[in-house]
N, C-alpha and C. Protein backbone atom coordinates (compact mmCIF):
# COMPACT_ATOMS: atom_id res chain seq x y z
N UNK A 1 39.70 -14.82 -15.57
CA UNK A 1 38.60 -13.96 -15.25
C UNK A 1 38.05 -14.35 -13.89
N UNK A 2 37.97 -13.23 -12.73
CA UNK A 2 37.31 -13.60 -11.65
C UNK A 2 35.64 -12.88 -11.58
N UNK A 3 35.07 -13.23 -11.15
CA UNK A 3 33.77 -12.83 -10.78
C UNK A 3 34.11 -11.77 -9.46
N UNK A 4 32.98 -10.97 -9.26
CA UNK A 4 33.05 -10.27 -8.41
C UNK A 4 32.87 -10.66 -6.46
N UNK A 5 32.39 -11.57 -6.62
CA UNK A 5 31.79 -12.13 -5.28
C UNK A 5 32.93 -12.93 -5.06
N UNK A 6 33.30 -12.83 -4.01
CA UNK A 6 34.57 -13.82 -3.17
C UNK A 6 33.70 -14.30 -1.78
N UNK A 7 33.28 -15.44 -1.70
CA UNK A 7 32.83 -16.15 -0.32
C UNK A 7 34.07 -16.59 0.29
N UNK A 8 34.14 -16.10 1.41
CA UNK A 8 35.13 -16.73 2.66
C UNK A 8 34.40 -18.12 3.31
N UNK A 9 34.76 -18.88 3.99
CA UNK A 9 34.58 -19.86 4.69
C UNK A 9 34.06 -19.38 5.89
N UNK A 10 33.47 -19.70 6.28
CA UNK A 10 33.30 -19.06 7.73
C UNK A 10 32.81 -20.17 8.70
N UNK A 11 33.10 -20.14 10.41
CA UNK A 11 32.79 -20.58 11.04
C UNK A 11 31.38 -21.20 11.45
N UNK A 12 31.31 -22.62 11.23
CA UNK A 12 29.63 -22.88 11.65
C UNK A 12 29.62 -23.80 12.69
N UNK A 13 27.95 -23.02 13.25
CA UNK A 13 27.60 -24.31 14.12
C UNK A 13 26.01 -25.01 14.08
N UNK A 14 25.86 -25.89 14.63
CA UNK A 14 24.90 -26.39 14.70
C UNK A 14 23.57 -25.88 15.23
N UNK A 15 22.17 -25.81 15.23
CA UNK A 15 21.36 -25.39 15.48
C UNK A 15 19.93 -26.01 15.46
N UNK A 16 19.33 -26.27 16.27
CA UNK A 16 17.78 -27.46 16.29
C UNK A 16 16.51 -25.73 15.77
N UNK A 17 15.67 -26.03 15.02
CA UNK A 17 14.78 -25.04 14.62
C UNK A 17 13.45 -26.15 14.50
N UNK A 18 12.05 -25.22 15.39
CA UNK A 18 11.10 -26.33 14.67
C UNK A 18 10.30 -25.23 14.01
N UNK A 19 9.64 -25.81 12.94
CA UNK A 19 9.44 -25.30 12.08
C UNK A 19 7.82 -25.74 11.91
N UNK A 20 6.82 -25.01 11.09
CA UNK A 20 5.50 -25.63 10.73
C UNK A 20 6.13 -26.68 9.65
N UNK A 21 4.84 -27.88 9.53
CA UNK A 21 5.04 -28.43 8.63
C UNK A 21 4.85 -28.18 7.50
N UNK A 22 4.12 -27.22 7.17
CA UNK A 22 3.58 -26.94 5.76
C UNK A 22 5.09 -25.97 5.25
N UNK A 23 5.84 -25.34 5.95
CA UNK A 23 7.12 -24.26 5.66
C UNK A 23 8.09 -25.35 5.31
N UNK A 24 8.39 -26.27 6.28
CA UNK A 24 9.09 -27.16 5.96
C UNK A 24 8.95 -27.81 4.51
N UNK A 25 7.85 -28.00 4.12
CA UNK A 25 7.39 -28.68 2.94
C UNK A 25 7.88 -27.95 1.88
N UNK A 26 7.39 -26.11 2.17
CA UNK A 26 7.77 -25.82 1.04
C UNK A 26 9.16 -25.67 0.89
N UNK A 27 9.94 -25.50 2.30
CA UNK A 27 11.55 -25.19 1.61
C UNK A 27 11.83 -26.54 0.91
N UNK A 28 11.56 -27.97 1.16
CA UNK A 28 12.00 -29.08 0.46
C UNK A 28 11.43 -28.93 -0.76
N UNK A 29 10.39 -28.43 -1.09
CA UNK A 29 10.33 -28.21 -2.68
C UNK A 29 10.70 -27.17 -3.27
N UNK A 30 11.00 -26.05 -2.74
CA UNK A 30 12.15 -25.40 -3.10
C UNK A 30 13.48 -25.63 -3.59
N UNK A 31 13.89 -25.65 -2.38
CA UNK A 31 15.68 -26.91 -2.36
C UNK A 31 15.33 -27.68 -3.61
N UNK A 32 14.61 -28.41 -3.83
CA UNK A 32 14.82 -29.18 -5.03
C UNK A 32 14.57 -28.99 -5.88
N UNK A 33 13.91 -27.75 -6.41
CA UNK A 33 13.51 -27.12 -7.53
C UNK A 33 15.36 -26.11 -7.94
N UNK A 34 15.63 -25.57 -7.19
CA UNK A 34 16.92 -25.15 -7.12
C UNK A 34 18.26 -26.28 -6.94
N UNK A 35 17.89 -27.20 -6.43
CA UNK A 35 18.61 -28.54 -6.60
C UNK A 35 20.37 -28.14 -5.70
N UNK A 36 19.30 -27.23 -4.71
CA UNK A 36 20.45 -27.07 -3.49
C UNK A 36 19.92 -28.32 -1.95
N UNK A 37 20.70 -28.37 -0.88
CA UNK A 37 19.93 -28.90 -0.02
C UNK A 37 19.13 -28.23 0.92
N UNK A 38 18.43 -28.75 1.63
CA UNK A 38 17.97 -27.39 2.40
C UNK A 38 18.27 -27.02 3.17
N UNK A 39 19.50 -27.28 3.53
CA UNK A 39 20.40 -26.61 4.61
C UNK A 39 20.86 -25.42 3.97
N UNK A 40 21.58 -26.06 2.94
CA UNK A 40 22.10 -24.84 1.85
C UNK A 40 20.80 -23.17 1.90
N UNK A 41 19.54 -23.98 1.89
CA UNK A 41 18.51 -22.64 0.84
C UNK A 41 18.81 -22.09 2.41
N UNK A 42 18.19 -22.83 3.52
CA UNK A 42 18.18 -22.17 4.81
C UNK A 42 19.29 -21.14 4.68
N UNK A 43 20.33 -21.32 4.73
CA UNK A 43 21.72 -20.87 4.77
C UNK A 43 21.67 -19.62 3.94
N UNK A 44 21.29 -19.85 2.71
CA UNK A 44 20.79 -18.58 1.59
C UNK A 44 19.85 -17.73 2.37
N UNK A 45 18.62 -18.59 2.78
CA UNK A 45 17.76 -17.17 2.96
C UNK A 45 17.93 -16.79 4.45
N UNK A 46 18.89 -17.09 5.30
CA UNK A 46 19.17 -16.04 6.68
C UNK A 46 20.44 -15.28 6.15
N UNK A 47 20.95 -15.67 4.95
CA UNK A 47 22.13 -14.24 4.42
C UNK A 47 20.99 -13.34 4.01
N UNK A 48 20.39 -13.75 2.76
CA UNK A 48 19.80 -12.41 2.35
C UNK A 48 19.11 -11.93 3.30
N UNK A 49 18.40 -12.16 4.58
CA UNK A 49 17.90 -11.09 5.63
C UNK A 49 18.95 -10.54 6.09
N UNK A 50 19.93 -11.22 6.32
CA UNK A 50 20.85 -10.43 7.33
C UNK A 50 21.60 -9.56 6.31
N UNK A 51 22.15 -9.60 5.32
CA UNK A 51 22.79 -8.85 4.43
C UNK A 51 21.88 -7.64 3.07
N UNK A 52 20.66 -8.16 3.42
CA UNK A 52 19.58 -7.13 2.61
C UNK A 52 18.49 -6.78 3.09
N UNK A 53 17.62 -7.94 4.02
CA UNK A 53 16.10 -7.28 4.24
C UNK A 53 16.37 -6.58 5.61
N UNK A 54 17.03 -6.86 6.48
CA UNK A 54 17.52 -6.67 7.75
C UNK A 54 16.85 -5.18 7.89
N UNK A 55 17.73 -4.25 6.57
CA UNK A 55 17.40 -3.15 7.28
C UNK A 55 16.99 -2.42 5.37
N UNK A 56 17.08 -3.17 4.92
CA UNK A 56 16.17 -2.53 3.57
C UNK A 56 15.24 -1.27 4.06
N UNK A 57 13.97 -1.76 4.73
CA UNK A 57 13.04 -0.73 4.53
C UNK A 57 13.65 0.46 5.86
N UNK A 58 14.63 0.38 6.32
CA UNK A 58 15.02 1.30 7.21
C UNK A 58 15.66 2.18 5.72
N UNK A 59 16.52 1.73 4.93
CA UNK A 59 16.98 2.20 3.77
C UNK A 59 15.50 2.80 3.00
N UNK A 60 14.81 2.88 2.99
CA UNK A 60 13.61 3.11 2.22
C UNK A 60 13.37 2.35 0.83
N UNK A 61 13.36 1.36 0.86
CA UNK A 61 13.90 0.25 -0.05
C UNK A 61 12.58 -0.46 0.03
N UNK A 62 11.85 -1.02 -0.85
CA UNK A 62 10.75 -1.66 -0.94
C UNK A 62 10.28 -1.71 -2.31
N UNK A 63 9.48 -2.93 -2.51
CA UNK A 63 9.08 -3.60 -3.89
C UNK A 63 8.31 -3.08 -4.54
N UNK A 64 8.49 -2.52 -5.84
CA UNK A 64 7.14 -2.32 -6.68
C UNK A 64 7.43 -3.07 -8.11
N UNK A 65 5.84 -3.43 -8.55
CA UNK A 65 5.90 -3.82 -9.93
C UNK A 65 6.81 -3.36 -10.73
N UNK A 66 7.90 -4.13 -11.67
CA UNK A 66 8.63 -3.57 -12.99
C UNK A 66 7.88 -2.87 -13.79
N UNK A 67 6.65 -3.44 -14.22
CA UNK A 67 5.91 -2.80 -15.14
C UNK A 67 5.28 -1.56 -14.82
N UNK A 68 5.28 -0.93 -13.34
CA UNK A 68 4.83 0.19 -12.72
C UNK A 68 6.11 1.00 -12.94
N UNK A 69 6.99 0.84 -12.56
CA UNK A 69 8.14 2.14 -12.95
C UNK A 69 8.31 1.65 -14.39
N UNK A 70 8.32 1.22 -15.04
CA UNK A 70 8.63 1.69 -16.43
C UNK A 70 7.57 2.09 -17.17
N UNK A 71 6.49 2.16 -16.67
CA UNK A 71 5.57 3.00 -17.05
C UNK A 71 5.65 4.69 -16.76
N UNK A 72 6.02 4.18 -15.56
CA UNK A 72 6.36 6.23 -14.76
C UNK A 72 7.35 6.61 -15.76
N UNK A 73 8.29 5.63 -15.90
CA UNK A 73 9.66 6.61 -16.64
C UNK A 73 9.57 6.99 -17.93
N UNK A 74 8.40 6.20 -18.31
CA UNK A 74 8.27 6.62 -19.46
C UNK A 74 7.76 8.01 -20.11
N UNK A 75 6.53 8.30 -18.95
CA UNK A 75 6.42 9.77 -18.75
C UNK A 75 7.42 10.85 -19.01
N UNK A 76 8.68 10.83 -18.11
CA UNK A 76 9.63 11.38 -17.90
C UNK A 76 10.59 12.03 -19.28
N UNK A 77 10.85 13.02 -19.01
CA UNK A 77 12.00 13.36 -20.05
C UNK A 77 13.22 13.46 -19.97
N UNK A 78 14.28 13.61 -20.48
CA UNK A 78 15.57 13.58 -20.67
C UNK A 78 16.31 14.15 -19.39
N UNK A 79 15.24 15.66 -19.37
CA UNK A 79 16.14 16.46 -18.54
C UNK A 79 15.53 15.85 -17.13
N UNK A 80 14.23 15.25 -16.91
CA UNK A 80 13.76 14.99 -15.33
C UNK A 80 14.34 13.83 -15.01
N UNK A 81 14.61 13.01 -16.37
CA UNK A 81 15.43 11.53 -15.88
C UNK A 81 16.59 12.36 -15.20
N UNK A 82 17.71 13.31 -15.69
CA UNK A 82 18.57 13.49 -15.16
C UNK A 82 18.80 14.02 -14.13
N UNK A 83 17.74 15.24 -13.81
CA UNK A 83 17.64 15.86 -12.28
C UNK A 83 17.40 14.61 -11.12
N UNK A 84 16.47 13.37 -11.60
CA UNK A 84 16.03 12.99 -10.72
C UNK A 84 17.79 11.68 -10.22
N UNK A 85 18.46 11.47 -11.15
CA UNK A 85 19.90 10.58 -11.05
C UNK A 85 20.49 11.42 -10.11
N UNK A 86 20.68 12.93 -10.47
CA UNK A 86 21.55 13.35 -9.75
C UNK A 86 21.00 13.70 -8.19
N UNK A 87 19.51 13.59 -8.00
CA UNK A 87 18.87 13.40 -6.65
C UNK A 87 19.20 12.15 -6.12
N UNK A 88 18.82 11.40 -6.65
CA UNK A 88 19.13 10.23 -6.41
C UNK A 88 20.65 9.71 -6.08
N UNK A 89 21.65 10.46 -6.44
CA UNK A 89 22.64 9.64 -6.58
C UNK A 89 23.32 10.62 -5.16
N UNK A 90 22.95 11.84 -5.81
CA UNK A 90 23.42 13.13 -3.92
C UNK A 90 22.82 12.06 -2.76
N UNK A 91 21.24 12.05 -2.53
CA UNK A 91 20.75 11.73 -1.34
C UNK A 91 20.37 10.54 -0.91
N UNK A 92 20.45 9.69 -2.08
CA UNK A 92 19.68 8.29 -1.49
C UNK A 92 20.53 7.17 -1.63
N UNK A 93 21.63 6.72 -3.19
CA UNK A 93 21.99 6.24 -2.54
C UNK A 93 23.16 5.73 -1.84
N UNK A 94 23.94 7.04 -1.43
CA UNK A 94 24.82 7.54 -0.40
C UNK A 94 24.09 6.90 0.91
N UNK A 95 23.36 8.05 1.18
CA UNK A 95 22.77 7.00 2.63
C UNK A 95 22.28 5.12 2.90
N UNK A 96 21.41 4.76 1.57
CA UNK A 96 21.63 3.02 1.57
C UNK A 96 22.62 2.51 1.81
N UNK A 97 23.68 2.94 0.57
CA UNK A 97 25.39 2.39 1.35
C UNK A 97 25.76 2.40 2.43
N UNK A 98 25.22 3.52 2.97
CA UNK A 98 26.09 3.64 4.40
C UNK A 98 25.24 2.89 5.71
N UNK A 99 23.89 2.41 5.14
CA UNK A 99 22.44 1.93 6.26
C UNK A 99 23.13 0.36 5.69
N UNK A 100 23.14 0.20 4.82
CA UNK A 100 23.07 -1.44 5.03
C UNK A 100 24.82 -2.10 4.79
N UNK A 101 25.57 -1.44 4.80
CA UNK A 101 26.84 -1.59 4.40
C UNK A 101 28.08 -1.34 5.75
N UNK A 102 27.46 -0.46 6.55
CA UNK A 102 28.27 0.71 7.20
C UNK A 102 29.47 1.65 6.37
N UNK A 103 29.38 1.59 5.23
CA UNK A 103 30.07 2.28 4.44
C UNK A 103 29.81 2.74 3.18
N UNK A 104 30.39 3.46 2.48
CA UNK A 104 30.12 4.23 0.79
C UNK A 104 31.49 4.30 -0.12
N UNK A 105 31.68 2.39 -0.16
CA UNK A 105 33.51 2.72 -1.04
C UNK A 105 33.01 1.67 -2.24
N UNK A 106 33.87 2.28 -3.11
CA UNK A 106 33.42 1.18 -4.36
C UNK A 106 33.09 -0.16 -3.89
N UNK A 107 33.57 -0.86 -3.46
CA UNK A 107 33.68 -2.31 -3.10
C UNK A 107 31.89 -2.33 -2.70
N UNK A 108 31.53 -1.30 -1.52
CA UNK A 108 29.82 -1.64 -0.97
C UNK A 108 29.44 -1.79 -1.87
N UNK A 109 29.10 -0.08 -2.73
CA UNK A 109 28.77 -0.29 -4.30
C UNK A 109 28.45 -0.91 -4.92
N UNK A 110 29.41 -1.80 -5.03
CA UNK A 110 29.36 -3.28 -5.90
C UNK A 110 28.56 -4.32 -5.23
N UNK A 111 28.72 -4.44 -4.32
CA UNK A 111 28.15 -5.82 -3.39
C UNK A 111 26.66 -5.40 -3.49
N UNK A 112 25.98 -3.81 -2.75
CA UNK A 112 24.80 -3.29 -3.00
C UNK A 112 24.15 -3.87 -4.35
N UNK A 113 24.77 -3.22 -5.22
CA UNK A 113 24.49 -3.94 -6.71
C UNK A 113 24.50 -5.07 -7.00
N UNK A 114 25.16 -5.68 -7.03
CA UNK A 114 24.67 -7.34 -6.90
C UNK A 114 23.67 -7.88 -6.57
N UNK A 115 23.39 -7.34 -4.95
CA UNK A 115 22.70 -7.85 -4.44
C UNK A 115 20.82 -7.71 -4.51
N UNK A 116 21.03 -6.37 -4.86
CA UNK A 116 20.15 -5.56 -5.21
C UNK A 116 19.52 -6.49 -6.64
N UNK A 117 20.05 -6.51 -7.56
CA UNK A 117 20.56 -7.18 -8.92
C UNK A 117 19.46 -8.61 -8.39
N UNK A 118 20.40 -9.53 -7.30
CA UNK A 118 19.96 -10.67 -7.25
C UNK A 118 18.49 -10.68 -6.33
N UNK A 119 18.21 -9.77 -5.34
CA UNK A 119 17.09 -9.87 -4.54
C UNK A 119 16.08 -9.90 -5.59
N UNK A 120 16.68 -8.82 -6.48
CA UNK A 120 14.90 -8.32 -7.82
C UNK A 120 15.12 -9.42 -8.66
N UNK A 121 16.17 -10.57 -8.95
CA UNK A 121 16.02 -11.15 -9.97
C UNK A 121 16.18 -10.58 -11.38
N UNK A 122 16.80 -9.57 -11.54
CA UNK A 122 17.71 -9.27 -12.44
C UNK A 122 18.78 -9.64 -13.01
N UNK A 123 19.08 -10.49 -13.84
CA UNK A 123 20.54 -11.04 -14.59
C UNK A 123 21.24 -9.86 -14.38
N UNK A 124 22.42 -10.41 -13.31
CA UNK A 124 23.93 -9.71 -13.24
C UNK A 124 25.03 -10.62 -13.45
N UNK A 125 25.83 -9.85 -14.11
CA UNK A 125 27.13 -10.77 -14.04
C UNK A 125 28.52 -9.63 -14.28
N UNK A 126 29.33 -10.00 -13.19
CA UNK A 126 30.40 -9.16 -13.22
C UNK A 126 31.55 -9.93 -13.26
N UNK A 127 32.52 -8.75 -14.02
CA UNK A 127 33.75 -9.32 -14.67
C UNK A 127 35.03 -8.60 -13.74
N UNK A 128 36.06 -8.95 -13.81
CA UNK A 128 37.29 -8.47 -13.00
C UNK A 128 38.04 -8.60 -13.79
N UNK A 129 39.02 -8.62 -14.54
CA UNK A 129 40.57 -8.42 -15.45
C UNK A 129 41.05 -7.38 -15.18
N UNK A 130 42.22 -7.71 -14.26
CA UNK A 130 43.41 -7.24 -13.26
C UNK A 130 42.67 -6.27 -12.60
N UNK A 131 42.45 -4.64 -13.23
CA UNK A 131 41.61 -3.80 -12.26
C UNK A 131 40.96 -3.34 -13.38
N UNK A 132 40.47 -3.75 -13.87
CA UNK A 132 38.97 -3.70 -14.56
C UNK A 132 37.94 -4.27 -14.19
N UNK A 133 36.90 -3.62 -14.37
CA UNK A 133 35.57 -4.43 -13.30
C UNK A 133 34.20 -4.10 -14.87
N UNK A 134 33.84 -5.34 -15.00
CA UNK A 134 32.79 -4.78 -16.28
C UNK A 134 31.48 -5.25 -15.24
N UNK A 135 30.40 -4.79 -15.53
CA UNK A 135 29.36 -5.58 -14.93
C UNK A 135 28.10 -5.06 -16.16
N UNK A 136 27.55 -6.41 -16.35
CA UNK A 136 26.15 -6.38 -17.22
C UNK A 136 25.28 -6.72 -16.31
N UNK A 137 23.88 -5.60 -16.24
CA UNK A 137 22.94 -5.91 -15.73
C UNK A 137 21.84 -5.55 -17.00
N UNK A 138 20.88 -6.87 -16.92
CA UNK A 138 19.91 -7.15 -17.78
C UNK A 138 18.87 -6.39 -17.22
N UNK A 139 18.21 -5.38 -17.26
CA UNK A 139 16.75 -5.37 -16.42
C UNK A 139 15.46 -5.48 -17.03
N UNK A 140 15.64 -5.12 -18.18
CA UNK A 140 14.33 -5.60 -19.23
C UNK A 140 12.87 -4.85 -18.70
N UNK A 141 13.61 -3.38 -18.61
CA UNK A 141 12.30 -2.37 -18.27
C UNK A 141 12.79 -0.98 -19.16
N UNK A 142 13.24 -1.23 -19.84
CA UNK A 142 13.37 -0.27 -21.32
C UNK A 142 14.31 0.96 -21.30
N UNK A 143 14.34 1.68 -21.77
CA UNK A 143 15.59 2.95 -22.50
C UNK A 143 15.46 4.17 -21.43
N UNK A 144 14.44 4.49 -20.79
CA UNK A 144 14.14 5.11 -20.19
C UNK A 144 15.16 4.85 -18.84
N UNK A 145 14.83 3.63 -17.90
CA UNK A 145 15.44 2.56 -17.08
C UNK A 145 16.52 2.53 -17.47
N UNK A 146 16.97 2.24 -18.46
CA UNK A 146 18.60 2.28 -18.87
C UNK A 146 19.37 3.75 -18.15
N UNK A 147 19.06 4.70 -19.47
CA UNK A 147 19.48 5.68 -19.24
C UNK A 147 19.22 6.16 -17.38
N UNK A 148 18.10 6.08 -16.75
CA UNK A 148 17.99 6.53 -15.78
C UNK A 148 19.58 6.25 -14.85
N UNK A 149 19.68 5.04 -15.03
CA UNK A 149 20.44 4.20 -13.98
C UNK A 149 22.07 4.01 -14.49
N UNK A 150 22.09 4.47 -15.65
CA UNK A 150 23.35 4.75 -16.05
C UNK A 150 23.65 6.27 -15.52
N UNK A 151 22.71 7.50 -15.72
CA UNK A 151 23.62 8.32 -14.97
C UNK A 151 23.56 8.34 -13.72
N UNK A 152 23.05 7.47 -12.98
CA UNK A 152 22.81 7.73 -11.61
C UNK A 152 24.36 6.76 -11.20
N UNK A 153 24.84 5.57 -11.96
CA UNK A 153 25.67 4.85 -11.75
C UNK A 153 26.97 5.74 -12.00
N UNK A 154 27.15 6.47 -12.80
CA UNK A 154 28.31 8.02 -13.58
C UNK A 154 28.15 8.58 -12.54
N UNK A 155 27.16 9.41 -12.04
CA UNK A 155 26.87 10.52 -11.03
C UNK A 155 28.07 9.63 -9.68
N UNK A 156 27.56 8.88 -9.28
CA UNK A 156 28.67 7.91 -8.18
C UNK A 156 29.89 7.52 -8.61
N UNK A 157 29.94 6.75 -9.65
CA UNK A 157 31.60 6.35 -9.56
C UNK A 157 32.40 7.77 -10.25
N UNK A 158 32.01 8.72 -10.81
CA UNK A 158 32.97 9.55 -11.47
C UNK A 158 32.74 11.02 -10.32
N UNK A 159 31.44 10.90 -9.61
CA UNK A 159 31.56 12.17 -8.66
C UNK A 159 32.06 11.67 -7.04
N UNK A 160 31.20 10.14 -7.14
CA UNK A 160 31.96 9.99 -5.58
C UNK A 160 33.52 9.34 -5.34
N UNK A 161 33.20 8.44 -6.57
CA UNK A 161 34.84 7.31 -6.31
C UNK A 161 35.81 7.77 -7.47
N UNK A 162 35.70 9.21 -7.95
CA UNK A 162 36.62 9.67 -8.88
C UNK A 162 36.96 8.82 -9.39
N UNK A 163 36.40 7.88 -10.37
CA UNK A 163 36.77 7.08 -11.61
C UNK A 163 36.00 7.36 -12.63
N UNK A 164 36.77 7.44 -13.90
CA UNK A 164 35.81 7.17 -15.56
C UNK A 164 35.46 6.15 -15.38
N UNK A 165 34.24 5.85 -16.32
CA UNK A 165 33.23 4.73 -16.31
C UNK A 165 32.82 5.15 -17.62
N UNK A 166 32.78 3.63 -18.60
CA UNK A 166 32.22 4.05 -19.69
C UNK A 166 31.00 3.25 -19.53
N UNK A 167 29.98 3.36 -20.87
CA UNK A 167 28.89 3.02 -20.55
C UNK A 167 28.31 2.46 -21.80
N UNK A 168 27.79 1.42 -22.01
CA UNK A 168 27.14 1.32 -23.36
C UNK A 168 25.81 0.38 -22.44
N UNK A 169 24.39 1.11 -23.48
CA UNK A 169 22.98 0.47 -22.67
C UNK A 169 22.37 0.38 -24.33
N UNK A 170 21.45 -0.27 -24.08
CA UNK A 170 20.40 -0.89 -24.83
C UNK A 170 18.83 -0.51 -23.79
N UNK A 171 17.90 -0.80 -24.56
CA UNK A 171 16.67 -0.80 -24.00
C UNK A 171 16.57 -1.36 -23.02
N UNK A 172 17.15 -2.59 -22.33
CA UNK A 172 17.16 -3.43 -21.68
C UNK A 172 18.45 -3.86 -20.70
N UNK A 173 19.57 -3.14 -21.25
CA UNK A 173 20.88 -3.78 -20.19
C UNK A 173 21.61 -2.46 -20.03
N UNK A 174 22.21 -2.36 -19.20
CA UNK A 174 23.41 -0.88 -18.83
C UNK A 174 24.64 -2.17 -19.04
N UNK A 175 25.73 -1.93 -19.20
CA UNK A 175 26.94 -2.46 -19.39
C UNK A 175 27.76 -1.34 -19.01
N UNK A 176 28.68 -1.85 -17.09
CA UNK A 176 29.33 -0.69 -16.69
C UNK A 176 30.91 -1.62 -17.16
N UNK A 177 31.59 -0.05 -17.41
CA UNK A 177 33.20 -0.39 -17.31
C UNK A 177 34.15 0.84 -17.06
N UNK A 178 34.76 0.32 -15.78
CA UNK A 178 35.97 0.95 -14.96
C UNK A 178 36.67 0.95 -14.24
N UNK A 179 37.82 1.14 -14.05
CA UNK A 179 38.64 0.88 -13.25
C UNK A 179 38.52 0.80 -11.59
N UNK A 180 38.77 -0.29 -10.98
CA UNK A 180 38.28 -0.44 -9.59
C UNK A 180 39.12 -0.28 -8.43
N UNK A 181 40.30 0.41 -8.78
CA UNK A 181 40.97 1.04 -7.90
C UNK A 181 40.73 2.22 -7.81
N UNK A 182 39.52 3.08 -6.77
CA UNK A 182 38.92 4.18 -6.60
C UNK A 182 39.08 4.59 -5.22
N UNK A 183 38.82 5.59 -4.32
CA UNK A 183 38.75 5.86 -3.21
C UNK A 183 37.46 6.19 -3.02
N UNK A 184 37.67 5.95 -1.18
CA UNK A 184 36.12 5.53 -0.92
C UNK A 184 35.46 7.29 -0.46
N UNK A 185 34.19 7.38 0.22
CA UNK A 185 33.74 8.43 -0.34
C UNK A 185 34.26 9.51 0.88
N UNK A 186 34.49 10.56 1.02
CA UNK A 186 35.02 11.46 2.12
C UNK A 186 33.45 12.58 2.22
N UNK A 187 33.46 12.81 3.01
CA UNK A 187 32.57 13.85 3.63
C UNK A 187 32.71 14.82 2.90
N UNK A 188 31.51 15.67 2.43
CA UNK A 188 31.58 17.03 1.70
C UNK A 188 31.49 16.32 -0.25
N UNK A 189 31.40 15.56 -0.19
CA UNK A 189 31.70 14.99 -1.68
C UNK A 189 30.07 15.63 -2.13
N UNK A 190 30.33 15.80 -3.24
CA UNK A 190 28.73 15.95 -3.94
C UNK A 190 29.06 15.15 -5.25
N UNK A 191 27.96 15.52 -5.95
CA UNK A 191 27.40 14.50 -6.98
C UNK A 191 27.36 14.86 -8.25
């Protein structure tokens, strides 16, 4: 079984940074609360700017309370959860993929999700067996949230990357599964 994330090695170099003392303080109690070094957390948190916040809010991407959207969705009904997936999945996030990715092929997809997954602190964990790709995401904002994000996840891999995707959710987790040899998205595609 492989996980989805493959880190390459990459070229490093050295770098002098001064820093306040009180920042400094807290990444060392950080680092050691995570029981990385703090070169390491450093190292972590200039990926996630450069690979998520960089251009997040250019993506229109920004934080709100869990307990604030699952309150909204709860409002919502069957049929507005679904108009609003297939809005969602036509206009928004087609364009994120393509703002923070330079692209819209399964593979971004996935990485988006993850990452997305790991910025909010959401339990993800993805599976690979040969070209099967399972991924469980925990979000623990209820049935509403489930369902929302399961068809919005269908609406993309079965309208943009022409693959079946099955789906089993709970109040609390979507569980995706499908085949990950897909093509990436061509112009004119809808949703």
């Amino acid at each position: 079984m492989k996980t989805a994330t493959k880190r390459r090695k990459s070229v490093t170099e050295g770098v002098t940074f001064r820093l306040p003392s009180d920042n400094l303080e807290q990444l060392c109690k950080e680092a050691e609360t995570r029981q990385v070094s703090v070169n390491t957390l450093v190292n972590q948190i200039v990926n996630e700017h450069l690979d998520w916040h960089l251009y997040a809010a250019q993506a229109k991407l920004y934080y709100v309370p869990k307990p604030f959207i699952s309150r909204i969705l709860e409002k919502f009904t069957e049929q507005q959860l679904n108009d609003l997936a297939e809005a969602s999945a036509k206009k928004d996030f087609v364009d994120i993929g393509l703002l923070l990715r330079g692209e819209f092929t399964i593979s971004s997809f996935l990485s988006i999700l993850e990452n997305w997954s790991r910025i909010s602190d959401i339990p993800y964990r993805a599976e690979e067996i040969e070209n099967t790709q399972k991924i469980i995401i925990e979000h623990n904002m209820g049935s509403k949230y489930s369902y929302l994000f399961k068809e919005i996840y269908r609406r993309l891999l079965e309208n943009v990357f022409e693959t079946k995707v099955q789906f089993d959710i709970t109040d609390n987790t979507i569980v995706l599964t499908f085949d990950k040899e897909a093509r990436p998205l061509e112009k004119e595609t809808e949703c």
